[in-house]
N, C-alpha and C. Protein backbone atom coordinates (compact mmCIF):
# COMPACT_ATOMS: atom_id res chain seq x y z
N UNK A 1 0.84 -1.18 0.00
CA UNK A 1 0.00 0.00 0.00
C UNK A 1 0.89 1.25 0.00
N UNK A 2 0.17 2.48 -0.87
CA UNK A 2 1.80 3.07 -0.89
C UNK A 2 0.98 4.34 0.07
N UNK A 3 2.05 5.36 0.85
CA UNK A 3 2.07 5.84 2.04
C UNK A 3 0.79 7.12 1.28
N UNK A 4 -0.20 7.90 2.19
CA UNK A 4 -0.37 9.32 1.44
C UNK A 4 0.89 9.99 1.57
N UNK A 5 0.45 11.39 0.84
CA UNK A 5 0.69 12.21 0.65
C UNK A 5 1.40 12.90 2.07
N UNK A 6 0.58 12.77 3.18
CA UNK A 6 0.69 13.38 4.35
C UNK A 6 2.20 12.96 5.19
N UNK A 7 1.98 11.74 4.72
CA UNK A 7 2.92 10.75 5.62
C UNK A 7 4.41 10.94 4.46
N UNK A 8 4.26 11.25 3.59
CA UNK A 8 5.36 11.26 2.40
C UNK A 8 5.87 12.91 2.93
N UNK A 9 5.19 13.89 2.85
CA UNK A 9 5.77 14.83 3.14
C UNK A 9 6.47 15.07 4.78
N UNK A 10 5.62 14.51 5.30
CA UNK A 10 6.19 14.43 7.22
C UNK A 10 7.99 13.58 6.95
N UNK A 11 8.25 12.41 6.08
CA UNK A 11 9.30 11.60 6.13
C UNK A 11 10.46 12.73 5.27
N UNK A 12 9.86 13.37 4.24
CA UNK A 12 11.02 14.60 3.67
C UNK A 12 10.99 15.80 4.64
N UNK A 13 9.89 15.94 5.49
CA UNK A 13 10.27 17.38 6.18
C UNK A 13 11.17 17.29 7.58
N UNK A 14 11.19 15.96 7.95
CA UNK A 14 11.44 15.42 9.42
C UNK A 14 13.91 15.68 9.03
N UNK A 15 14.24 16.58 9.93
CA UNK A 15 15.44 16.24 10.02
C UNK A 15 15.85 15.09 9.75
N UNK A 16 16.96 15.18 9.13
CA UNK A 16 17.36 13.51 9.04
C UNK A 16 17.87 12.91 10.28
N UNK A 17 18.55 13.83 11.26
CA UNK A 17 18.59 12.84 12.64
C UNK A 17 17.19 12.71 13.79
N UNK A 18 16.22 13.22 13.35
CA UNK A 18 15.44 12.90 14.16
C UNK A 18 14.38 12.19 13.49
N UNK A 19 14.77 11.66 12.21
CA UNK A 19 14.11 10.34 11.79
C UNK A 19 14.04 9.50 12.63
N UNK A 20 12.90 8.37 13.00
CA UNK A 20 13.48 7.40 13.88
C UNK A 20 13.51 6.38 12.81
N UNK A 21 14.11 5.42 13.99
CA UNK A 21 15.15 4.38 12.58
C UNK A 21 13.59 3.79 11.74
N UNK A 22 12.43 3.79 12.18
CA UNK A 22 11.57 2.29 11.71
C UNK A 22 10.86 3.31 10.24
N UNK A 23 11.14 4.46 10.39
CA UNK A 23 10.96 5.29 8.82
C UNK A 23 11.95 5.37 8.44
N UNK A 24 13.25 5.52 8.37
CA UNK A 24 14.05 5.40 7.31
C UNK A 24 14.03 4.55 6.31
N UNK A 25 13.58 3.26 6.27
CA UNK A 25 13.45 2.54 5.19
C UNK A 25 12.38 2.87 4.38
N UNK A 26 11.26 3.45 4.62
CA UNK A 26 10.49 3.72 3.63
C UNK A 26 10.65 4.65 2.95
N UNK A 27 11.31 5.99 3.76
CA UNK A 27 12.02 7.32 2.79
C UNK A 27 13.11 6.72 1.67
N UNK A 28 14.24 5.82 2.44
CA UNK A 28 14.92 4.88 1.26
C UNK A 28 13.90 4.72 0.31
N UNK A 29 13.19 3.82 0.22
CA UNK A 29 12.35 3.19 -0.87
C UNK A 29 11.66 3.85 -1.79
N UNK A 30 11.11 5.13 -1.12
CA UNK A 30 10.21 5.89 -1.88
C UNK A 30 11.41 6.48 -2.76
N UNK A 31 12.27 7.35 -2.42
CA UNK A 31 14.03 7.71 -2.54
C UNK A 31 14.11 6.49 -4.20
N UNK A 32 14.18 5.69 -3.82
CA UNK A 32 14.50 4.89 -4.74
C UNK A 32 13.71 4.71 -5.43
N UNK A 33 12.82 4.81 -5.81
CA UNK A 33 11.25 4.38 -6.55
C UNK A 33 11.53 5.68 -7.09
N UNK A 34 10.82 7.25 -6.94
CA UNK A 34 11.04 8.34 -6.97
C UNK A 34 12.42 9.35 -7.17
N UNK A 35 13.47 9.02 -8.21
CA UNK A 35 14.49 10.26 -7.74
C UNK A 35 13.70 11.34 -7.85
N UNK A 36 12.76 11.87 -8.08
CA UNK A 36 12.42 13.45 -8.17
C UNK A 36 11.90 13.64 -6.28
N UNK A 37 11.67 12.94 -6.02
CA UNK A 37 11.60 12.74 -4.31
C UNK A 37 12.81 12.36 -3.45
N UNK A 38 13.48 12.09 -4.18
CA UNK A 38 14.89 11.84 -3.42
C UNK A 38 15.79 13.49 -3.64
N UNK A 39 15.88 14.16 -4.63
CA UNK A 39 16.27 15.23 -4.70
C UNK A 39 15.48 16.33 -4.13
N UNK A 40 14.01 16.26 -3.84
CA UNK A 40 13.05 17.20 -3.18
C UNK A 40 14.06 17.10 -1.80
N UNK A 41 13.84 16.32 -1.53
CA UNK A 41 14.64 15.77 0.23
C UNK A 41 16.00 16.12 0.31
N UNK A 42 16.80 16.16 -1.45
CA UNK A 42 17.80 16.85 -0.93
C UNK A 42 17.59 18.22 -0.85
N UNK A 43 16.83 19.14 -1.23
CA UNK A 43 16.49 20.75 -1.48
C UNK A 43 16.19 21.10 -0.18
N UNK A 44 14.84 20.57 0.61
CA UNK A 44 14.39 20.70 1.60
C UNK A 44 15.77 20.82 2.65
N UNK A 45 17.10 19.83 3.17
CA UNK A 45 17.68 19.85 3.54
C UNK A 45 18.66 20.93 3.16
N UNK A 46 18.77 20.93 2.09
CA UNK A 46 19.88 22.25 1.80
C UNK A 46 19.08 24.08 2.05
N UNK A 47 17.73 23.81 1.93
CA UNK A 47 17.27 25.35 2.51
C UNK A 47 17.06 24.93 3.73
N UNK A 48 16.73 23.89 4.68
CA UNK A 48 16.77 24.33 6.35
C UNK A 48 18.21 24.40 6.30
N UNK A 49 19.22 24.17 6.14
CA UNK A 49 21.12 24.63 6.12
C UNK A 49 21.12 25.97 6.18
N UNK A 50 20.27 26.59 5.11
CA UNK A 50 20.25 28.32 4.78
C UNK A 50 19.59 29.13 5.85
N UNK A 51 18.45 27.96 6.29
CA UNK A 51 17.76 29.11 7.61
C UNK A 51 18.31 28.61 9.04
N UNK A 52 18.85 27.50 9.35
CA UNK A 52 19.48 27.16 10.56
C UNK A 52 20.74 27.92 11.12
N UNK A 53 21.82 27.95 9.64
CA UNK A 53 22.33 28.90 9.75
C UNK A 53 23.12 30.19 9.27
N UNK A 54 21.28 30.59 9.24
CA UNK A 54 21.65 32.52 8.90
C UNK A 54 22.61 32.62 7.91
N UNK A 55 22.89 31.48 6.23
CA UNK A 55 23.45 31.58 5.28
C UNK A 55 23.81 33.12 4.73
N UNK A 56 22.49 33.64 4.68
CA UNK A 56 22.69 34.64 4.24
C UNK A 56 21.76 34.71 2.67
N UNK A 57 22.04 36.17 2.06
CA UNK A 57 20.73 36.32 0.53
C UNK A 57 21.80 35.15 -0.50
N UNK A 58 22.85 35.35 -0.47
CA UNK A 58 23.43 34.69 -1.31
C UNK A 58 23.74 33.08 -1.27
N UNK A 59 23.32 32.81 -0.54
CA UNK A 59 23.36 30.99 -0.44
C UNK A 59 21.66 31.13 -0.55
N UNK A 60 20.80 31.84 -0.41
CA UNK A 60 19.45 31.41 -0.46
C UNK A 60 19.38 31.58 -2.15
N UNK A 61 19.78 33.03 -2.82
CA UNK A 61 19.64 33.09 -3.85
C UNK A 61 20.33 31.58 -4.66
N UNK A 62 21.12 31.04 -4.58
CA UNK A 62 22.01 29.80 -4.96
C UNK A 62 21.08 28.65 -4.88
N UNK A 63 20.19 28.81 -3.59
CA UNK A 63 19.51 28.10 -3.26
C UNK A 63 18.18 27.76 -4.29
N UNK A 64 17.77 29.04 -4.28
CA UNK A 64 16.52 29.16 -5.04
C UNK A 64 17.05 28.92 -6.79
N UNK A 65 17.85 29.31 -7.32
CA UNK A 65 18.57 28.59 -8.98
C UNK A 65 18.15 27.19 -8.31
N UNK A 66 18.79 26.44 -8.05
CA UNK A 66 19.05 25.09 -7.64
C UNK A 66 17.28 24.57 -7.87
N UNK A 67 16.78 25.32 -6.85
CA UNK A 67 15.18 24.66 -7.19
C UNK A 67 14.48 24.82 -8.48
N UNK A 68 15.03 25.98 -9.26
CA UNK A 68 14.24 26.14 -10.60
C UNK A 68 14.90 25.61 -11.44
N UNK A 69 16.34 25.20 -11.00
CA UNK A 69 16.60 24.35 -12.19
C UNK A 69 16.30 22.93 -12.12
N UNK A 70 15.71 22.36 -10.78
CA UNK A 70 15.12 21.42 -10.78
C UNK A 70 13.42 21.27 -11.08
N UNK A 71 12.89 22.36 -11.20
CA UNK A 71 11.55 22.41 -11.59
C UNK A 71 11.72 22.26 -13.29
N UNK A 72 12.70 22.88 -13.63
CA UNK A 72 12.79 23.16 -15.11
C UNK A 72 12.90 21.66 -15.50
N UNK A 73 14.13 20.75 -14.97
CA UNK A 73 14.44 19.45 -15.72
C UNK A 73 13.45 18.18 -15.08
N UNK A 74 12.43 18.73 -13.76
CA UNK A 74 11.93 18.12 -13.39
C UNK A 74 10.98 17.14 -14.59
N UNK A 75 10.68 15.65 -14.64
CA UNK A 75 9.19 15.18 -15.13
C UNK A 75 7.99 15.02 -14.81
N UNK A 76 8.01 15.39 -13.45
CA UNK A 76 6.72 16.01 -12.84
C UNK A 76 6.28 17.01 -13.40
N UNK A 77 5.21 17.13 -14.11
CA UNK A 77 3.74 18.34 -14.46
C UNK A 77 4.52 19.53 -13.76
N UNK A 78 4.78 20.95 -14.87
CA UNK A 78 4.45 22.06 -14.15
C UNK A 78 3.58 22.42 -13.05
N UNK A 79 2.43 21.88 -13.51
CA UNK A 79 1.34 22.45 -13.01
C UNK A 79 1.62 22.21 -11.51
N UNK A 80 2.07 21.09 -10.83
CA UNK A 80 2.41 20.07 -9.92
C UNK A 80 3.01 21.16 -9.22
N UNK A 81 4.20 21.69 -9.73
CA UNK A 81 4.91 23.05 -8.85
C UNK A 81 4.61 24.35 -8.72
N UNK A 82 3.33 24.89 -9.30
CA UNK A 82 2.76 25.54 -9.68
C UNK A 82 2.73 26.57 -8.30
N UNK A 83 2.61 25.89 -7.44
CA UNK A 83 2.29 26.40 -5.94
C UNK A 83 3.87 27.10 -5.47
N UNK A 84 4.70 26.87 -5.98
CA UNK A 84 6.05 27.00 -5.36
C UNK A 84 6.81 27.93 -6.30
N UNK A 85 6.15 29.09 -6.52
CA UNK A 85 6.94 29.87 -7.60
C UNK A 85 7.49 30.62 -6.84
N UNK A 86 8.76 31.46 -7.50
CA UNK A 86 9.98 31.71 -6.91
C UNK A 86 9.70 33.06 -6.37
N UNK A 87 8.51 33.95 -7.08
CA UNK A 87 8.22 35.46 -6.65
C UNK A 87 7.53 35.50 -5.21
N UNK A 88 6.45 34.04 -5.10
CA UNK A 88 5.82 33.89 -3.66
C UNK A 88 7.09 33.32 -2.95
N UNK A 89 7.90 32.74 -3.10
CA UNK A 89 8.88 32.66 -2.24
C UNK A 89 10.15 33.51 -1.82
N UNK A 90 10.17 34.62 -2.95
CA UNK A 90 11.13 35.45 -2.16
C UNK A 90 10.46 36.68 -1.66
N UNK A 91 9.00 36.68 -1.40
CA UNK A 91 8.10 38.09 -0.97
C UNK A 91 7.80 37.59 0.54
């Protein structure tokens, strides 16, 4: 049975050390089934880096390329990211 939505985003938003061990294998799996979910998980981790610690505009700006160039080569539906455009995220 494959996980919702809810439970998929809680396993990419959860720190990776305060995963507990009996979900790590399913983030693996999905990870593996999904690279466009395995690289979300890496993004997510590289912008809490930028806000944990106080990076600064220029690692966020670096930050934010990084995500549109993964929306761009993404095969997930535009439409899909539609919610995550870069003007609502830097206002």
């Amino acid at each position: 049975m494959a996980p919702k939505a809810r439970e998929v985003s809680r396993l990419i938003l959860t720190h990776p050390d305060a995963l507990p061990e009996p979900d790590r294998a399913p983030l693996k799996e999905l990870a593996s089934r999904c690279p466009e979910l395995a690289h979300l998980r890496s993004l997510v981790e590289a912008f809490a880096e930028v806000l944990i610690n106080c990076q600064g505009e220029d690692r966020l700006d670096n930050w934010l390329n990084s995500a549109k160039t993964s929306v761009r080569n993404s095969t997930v539906s535009p439409a899909a990211w539609a919610a995550t455009s870069t003007s609502s995220a830097r206002a």
